[in-house]
C-alpha atoms as a PDB file:
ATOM      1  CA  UNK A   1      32.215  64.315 -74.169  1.00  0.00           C
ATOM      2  CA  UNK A   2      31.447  67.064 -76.510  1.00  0.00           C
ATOM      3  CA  UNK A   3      34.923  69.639 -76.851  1.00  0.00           C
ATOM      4  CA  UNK A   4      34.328  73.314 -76.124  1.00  0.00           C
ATOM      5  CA  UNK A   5      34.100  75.215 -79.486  1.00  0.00           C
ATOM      6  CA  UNK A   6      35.809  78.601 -78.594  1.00  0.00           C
ATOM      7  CA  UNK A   7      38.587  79.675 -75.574  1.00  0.00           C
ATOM      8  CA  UNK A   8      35.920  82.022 -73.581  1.00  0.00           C
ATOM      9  CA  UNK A   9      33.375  79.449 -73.203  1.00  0.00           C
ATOM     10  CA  UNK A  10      35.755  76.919 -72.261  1.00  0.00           C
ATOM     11  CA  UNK A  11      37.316  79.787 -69.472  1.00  0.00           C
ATOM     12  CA  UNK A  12      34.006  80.270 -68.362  1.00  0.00           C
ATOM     13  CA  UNK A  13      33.670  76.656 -67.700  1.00  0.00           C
ATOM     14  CA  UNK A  14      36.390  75.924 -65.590  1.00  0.00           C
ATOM     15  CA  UNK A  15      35.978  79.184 -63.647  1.00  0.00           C
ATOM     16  CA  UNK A  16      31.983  77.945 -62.775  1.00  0.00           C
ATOM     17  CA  UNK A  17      33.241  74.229 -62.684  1.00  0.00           C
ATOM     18  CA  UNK A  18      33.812  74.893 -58.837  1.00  0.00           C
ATOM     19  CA  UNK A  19      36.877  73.397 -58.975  1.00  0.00           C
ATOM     20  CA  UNK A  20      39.888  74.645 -56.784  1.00  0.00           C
ATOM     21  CA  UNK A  21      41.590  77.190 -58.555  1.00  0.00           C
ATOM     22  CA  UNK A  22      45.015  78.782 -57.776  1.00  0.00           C
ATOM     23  CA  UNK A  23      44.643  82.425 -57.817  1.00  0.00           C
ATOM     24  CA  UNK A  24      46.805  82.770 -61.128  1.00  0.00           C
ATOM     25  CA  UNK A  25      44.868  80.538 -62.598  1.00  0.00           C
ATOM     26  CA  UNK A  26      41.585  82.520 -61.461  1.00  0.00           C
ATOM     27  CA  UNK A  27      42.974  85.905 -63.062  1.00  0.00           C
ATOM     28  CA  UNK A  28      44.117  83.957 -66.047  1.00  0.00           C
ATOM     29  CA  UNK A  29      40.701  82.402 -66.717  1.00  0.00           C
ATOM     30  CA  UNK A  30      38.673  85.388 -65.788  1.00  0.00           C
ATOM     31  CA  UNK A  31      40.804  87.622 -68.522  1.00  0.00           C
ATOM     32  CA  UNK A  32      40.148  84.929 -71.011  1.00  0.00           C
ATOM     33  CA  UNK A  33      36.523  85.048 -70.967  1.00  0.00           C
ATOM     34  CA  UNK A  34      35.982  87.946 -71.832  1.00  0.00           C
ATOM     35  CA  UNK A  35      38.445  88.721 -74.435  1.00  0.00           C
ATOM     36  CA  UNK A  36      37.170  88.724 -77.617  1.00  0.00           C
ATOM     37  CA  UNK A  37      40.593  87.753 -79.369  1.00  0.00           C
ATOM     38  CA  UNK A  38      42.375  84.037 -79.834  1.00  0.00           C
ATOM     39  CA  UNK A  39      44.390  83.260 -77.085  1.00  0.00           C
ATOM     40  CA  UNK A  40      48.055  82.944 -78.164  1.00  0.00           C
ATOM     41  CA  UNK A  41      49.723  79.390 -78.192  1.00  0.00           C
ATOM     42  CA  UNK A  42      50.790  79.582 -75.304  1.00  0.00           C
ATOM     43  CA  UNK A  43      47.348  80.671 -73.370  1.00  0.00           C
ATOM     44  CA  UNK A  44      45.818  77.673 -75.585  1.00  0.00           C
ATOM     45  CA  UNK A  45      48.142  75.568 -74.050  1.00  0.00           C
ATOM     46  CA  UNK A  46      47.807  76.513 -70.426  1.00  0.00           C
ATOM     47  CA  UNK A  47      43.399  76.278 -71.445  1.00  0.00           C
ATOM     48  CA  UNK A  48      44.168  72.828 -71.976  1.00  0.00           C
ATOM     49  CA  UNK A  49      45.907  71.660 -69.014  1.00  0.00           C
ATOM     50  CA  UNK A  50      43.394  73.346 -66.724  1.00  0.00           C
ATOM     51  CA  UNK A  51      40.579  71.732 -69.189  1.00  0.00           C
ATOM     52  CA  UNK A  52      42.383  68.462 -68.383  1.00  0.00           C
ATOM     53  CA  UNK A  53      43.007  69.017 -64.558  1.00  0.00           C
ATOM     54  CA  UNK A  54      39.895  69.672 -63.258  1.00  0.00           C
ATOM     55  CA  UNK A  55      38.273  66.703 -65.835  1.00  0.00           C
ATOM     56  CA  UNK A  56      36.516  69.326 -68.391  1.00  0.00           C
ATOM     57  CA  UNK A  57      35.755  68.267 -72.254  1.00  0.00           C
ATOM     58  CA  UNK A  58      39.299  69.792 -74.099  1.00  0.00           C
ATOM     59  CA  UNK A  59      39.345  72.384 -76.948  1.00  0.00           C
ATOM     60  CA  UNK A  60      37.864  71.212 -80.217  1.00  0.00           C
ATOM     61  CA  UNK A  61      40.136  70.915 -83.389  1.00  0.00           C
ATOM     62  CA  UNK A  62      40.114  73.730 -85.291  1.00  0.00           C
ATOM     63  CA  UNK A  63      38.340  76.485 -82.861  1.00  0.00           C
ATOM     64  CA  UNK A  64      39.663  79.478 -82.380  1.00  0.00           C
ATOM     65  CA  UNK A  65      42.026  78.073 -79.102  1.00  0.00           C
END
Protein backbone atom coordinates (compact mmCIF):
# COMPACT_ATOMS: atom_id res chain seq x y z
CA UNK A 1 0.00 0.00 0.00
CA UNK A 2 1.74 3.06 -1.12
CA UNK A 3 1.08 6.21 1.78
CA UNK A 4 -0.38 9.43 0.41
CA UNK A 5 2.48 12.02 0.06
CA UNK A 6 0.65 15.34 0.99
CA UNK A 7 -2.84 16.12 3.26
CA UNK A 8 -4.98 17.40 0.04
CA UNK A 9 -4.46 14.41 -1.96
CA UNK A 10 -5.09 12.19 0.80
CA UNK A 11 -8.62 14.52 1.54
CA UNK A 12 -9.40 14.13 -1.87
CA UNK A 13 -9.19 10.46 -1.53
CA UNK A 14 -11.40 9.73 1.12
CA UNK A 15 -13.96 12.29 -0.08
CA UNK A 16 -14.04 10.20 -3.80
CA UNK A 17 -13.45 6.85 -1.84
CA UNK A 18 -17.39 6.65 -1.70
CA UNK A 19 -17.29 5.80 1.60
CA UNK A 20 -20.05 6.99 4.13
CA UNK A 21 -19.11 10.15 5.42
CA UNK A 22 -20.63 12.08 8.39
CA UNK A 23 -21.36 15.50 7.30
CA UNK A 24 -18.49 17.01 9.59
CA UNK A 25 -16.34 14.90 8.25
CA UNK A 26 -17.49 15.94 4.56
CA UNK A 27 -16.87 19.80 5.36
CA UNK A 28 -13.68 18.87 7.10
CA UNK A 29 -12.27 16.94 4.12
CA UNK A 30 -13.60 19.21 1.47
CA UNK A 31 -11.71 22.38 3.31
CA UNK A 32 -8.62 20.30 3.39
CA UNK A 33 -8.25 19.76 -0.17
CA UNK A 34 -8.00 22.64 -1.22
CA UNK A 35 -5.95 24.45 1.23
CA UNK A 36 -2.72 25.00 0.22
CA UNK A 37 -1.22 25.10 3.89
CA UNK A 38 -0.15 21.98 6.41
CA UNK A 39 -2.88 20.93 8.33
CA UNK A 40 -2.21 21.54 12.05
CA UNK A 41 -1.58 18.45 14.39
CA UNK A 42 -4.55 18.12 15.18
CA UNK A 43 -6.25 18.08 11.46
CA UNK A 44 -3.25 15.49 10.73
CA UNK A 45 -4.54 13.52 13.30
CA UNK A 46 -8.22 13.48 12.52
CA UNK A 47 -6.65 12.72 8.33
CA UNK A 48 -5.46 9.70 9.81
CA UNK A 49 -8.27 8.17 11.52
CA UNK A 50 -10.56 8.78 8.56
CA UNK A 51 -7.48 7.34 6.32
CA UNK A 52 -7.74 4.35 8.67
CA UNK A 53 -11.64 4.06 8.88
CA UNK A 54 -12.67 3.82 5.62
CA UNK A 55 -9.32 1.33 4.82
CA UNK A 56 -7.23 4.14 2.77
CA UNK A 57 -3.16 3.93 2.53
CA UNK A 58 -2.14 6.46 5.82
CA UNK A 59 0.03 9.63 5.56
CA UNK A 60 3.63 9.04 4.59
CA UNK A 61 6.49 9.93 7.11
CA UNK A 62 7.70 13.07 6.67
CA UNK A 63 4.95 14.80 4.20
CA UNK A 64 3.65 17.77 4.86
CA UNK A 65 0.52 16.05 7.21
Amino acid sequence: MIAFSDHRAAAMAVLTSGANLRPREGQFLGGLAFDANPPTEKQANWLRILLNKHGLPPLADGGDA
